[in-house]
PDB file of N, CA and C in Angstrom:
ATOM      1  N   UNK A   1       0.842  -1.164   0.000  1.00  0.00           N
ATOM      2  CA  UNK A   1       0.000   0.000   0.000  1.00  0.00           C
ATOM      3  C   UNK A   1       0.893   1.234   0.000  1.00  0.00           C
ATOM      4  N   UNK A   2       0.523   1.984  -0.792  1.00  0.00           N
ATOM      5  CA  UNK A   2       1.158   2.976  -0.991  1.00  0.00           C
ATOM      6  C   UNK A   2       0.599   4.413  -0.719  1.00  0.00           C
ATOM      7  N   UNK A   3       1.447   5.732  -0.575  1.00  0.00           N
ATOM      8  CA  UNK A   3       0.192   6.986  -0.067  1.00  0.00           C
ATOM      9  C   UNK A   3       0.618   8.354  -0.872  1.00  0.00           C
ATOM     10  N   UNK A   4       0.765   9.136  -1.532  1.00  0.00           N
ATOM     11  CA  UNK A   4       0.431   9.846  -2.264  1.00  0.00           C
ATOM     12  C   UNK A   4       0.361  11.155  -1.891  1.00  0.00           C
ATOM     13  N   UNK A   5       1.436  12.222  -1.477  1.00  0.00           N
ATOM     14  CA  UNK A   5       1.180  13.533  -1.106  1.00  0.00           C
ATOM     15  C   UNK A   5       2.117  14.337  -1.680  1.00  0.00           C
ATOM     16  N   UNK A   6       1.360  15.623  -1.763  1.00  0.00           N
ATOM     17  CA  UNK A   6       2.161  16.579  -2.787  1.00  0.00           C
ATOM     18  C   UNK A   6       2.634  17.619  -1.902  1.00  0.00           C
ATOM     19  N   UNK A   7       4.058  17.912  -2.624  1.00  0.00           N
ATOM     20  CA  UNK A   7       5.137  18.678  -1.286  1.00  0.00           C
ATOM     21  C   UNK A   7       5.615  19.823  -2.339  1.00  0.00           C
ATOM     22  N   UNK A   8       5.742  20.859  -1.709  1.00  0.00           N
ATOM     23  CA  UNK A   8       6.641  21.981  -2.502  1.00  0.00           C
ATOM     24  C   UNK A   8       8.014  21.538  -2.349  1.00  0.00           C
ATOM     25  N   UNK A   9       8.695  20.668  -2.863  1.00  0.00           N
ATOM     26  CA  UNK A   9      10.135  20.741  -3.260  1.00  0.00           C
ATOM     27  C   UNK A   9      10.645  21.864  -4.269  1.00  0.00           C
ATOM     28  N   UNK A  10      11.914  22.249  -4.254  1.00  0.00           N
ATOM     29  CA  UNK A  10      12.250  22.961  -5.486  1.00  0.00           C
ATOM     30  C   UNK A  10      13.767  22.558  -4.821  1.00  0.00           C
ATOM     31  N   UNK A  11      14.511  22.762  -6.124  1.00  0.00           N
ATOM     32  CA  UNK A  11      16.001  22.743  -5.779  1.00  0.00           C
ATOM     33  C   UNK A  11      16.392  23.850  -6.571  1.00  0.00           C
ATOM     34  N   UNK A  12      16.882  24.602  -5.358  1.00  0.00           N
ATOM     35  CA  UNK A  12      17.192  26.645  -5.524  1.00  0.00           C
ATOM     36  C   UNK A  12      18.327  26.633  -6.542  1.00  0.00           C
ATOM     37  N   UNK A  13      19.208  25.501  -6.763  1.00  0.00           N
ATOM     38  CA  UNK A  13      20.494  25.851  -8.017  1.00  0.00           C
ATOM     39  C   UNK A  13      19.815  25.866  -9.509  1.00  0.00           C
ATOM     40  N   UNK A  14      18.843  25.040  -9.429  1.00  0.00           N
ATOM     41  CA  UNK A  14      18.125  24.142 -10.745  1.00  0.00           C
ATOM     42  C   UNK A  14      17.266  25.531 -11.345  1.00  0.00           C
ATOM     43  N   UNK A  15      16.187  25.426 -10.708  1.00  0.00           N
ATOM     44  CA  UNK A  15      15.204  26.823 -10.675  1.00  0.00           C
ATOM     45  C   UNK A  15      14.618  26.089 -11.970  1.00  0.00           C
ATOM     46  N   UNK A  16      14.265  24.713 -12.086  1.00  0.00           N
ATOM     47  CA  UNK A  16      13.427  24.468 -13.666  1.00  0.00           C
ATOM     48  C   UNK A  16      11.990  24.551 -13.429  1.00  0.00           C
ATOM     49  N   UNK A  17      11.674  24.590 -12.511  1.00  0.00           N
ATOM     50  CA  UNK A  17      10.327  24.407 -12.224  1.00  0.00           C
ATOM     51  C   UNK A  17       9.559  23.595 -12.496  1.00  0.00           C
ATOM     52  N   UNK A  18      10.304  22.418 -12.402  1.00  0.00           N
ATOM     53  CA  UNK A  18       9.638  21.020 -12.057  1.00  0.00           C
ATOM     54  C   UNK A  18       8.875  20.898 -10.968  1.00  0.00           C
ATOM     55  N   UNK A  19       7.929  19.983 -10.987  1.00  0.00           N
ATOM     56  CA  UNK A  19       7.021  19.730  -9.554  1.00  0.00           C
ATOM     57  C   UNK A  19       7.634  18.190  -9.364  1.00  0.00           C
ATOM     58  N   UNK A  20       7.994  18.292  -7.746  1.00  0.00           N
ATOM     59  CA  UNK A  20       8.239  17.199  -7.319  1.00  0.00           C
ATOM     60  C   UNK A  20       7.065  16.716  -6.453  1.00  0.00           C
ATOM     61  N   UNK A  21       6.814  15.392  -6.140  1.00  0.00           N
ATOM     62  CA  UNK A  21       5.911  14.907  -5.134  1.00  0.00           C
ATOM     63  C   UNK A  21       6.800  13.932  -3.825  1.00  0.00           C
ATOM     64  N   UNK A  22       6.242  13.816  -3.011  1.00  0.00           N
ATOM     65  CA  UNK A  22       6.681  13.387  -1.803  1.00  0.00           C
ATOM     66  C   UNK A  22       5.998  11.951  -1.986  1.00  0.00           C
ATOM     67  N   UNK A  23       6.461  10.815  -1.832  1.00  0.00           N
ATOM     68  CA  UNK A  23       5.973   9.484  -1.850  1.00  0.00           C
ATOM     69  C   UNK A  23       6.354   9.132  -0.601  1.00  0.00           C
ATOM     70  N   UNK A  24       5.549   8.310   0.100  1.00  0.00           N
ATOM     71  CA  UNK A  24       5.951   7.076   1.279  1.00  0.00           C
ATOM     72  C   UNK A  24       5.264   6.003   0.839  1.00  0.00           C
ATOM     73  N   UNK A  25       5.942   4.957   0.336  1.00  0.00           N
ATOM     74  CA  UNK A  25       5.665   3.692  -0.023  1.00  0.00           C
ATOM     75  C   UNK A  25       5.427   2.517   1.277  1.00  0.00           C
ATOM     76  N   UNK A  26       5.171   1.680   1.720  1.00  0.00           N
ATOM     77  CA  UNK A  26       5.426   0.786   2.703  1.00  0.00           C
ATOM     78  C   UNK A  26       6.034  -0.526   2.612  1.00  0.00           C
ATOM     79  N   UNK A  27       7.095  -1.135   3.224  1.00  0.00           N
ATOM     80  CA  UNK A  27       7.787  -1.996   2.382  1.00  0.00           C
ATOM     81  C   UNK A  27       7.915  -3.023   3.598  1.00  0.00           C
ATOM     82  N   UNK A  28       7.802  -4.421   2.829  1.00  0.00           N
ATOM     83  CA  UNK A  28       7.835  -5.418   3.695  1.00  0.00           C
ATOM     84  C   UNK A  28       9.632  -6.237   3.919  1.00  0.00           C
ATOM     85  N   UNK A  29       9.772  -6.463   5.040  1.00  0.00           N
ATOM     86  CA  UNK A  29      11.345  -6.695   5.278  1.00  0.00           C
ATOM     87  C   UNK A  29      11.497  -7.896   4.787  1.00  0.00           C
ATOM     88  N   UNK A  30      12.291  -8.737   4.376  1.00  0.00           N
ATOM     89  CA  UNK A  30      12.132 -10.158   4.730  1.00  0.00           C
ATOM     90  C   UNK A  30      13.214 -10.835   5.566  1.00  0.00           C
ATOM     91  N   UNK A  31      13.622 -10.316   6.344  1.00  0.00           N
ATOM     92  CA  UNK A  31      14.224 -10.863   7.373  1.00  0.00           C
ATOM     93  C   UNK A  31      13.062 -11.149   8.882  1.00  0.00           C
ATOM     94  N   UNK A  32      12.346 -10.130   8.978  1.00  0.00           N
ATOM     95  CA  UNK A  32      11.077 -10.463  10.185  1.00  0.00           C
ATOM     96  C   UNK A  32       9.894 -10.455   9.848  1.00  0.00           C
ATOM     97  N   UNK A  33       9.613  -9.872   8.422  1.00  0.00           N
ATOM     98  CA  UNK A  33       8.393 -10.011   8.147  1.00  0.00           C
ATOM     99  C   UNK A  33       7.817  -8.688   8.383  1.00  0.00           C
ATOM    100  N   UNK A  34       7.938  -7.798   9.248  1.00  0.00           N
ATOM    101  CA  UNK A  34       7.592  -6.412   9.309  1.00  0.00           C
ATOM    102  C   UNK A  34       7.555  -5.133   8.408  1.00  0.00           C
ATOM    103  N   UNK A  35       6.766  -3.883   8.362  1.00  0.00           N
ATOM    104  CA  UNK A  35       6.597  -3.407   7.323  1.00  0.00           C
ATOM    105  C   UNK A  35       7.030  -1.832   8.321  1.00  0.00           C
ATOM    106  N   UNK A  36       7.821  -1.314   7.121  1.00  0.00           N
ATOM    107  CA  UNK A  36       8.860   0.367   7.448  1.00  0.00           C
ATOM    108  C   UNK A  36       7.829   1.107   6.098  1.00  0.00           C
ATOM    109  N   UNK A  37       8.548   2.551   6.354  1.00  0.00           N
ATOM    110  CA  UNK A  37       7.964   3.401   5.358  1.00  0.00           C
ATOM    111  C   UNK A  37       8.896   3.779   4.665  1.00  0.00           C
ATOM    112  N   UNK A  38       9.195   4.015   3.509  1.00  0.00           N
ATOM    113  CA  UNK A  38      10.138   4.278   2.551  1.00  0.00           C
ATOM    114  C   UNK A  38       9.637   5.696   2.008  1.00  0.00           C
ATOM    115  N   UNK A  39      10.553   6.787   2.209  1.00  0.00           N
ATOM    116  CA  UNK A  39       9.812   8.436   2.098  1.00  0.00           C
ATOM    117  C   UNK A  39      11.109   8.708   0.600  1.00  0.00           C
ATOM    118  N   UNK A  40      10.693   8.903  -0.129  1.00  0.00           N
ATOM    119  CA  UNK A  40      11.114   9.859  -1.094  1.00  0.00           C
ATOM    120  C   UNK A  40      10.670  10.775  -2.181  1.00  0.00           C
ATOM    121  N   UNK A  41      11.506  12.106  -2.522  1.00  0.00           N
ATOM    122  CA  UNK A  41      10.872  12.938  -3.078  1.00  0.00           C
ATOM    123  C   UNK A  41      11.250  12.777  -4.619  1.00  0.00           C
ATOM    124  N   UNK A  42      10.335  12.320  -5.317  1.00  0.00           N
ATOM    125  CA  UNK A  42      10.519  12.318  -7.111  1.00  0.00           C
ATOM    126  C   UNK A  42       9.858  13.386  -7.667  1.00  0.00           C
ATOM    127  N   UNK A  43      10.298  13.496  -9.102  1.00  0.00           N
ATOM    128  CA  UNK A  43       9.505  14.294 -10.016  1.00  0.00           C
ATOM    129  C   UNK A  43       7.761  13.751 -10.333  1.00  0.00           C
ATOM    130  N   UNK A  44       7.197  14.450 -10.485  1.00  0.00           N
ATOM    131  CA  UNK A  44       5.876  13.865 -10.719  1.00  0.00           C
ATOM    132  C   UNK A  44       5.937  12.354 -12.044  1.00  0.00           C
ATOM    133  N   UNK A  45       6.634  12.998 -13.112  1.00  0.00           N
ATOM    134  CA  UNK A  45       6.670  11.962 -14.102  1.00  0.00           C
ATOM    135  C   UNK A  45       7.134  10.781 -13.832  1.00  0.00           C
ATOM    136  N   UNK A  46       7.401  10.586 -12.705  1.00  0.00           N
ATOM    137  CA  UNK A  46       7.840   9.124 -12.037  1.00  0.00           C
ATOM    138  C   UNK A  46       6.904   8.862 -11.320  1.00  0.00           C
ATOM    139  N   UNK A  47       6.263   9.648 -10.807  1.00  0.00           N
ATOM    140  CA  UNK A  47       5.569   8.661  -9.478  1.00  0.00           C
ATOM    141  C   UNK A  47       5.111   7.187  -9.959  1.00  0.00           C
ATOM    142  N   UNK A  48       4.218   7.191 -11.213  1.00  0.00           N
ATOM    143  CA  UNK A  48       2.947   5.625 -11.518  1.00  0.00           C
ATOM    144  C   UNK A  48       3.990   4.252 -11.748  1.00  0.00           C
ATOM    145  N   UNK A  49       5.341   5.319 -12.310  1.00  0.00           N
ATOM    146  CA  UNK A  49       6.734   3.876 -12.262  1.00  0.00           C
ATOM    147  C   UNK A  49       7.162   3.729 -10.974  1.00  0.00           C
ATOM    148  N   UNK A  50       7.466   4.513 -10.206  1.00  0.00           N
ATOM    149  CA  UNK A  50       8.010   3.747  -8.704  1.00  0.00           C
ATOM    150  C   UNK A  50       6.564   3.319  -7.439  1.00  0.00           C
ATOM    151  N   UNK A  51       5.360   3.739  -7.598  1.00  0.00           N
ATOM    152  CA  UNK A  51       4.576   3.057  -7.623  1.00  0.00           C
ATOM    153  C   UNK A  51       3.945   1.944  -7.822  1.00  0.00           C
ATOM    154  N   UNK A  52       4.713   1.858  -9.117  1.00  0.00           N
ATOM    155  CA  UNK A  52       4.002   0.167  -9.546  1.00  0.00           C
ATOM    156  C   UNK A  52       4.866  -0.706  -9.389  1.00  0.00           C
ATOM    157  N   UNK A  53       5.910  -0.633  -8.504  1.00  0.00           N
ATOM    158  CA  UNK A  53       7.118  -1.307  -8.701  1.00  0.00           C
ATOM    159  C   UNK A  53       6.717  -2.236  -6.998  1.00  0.00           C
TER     160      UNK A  53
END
């Protein structure tokens, strides 16, 4: 399960004015079986690929 929130990133050297989004994915370990949150910030045109992954 995955969750979906939109963050004002910008990176001040770049100035392209790309929109980034904030992802937290939830990921299962397999050493105990337990599930962490995996937080990273992509460009929008990625999200539905690291999503579906």
């Amino acid at each position: 399960m995955a969750k979906k929130s939109v963050a004002g990133f910008r990176d001040k050297a770049k100035r392209t004015g790309q929109s980034y989004t904030k992802v937290i994915k939830m990921v299962k370990s397999s050493e105990k079986g337990s599930y962490s949150f995996e937080e990273k910030m992509i460009p929008n045109e990625l999200v539905k690929d690291y999503l579906s992954k």
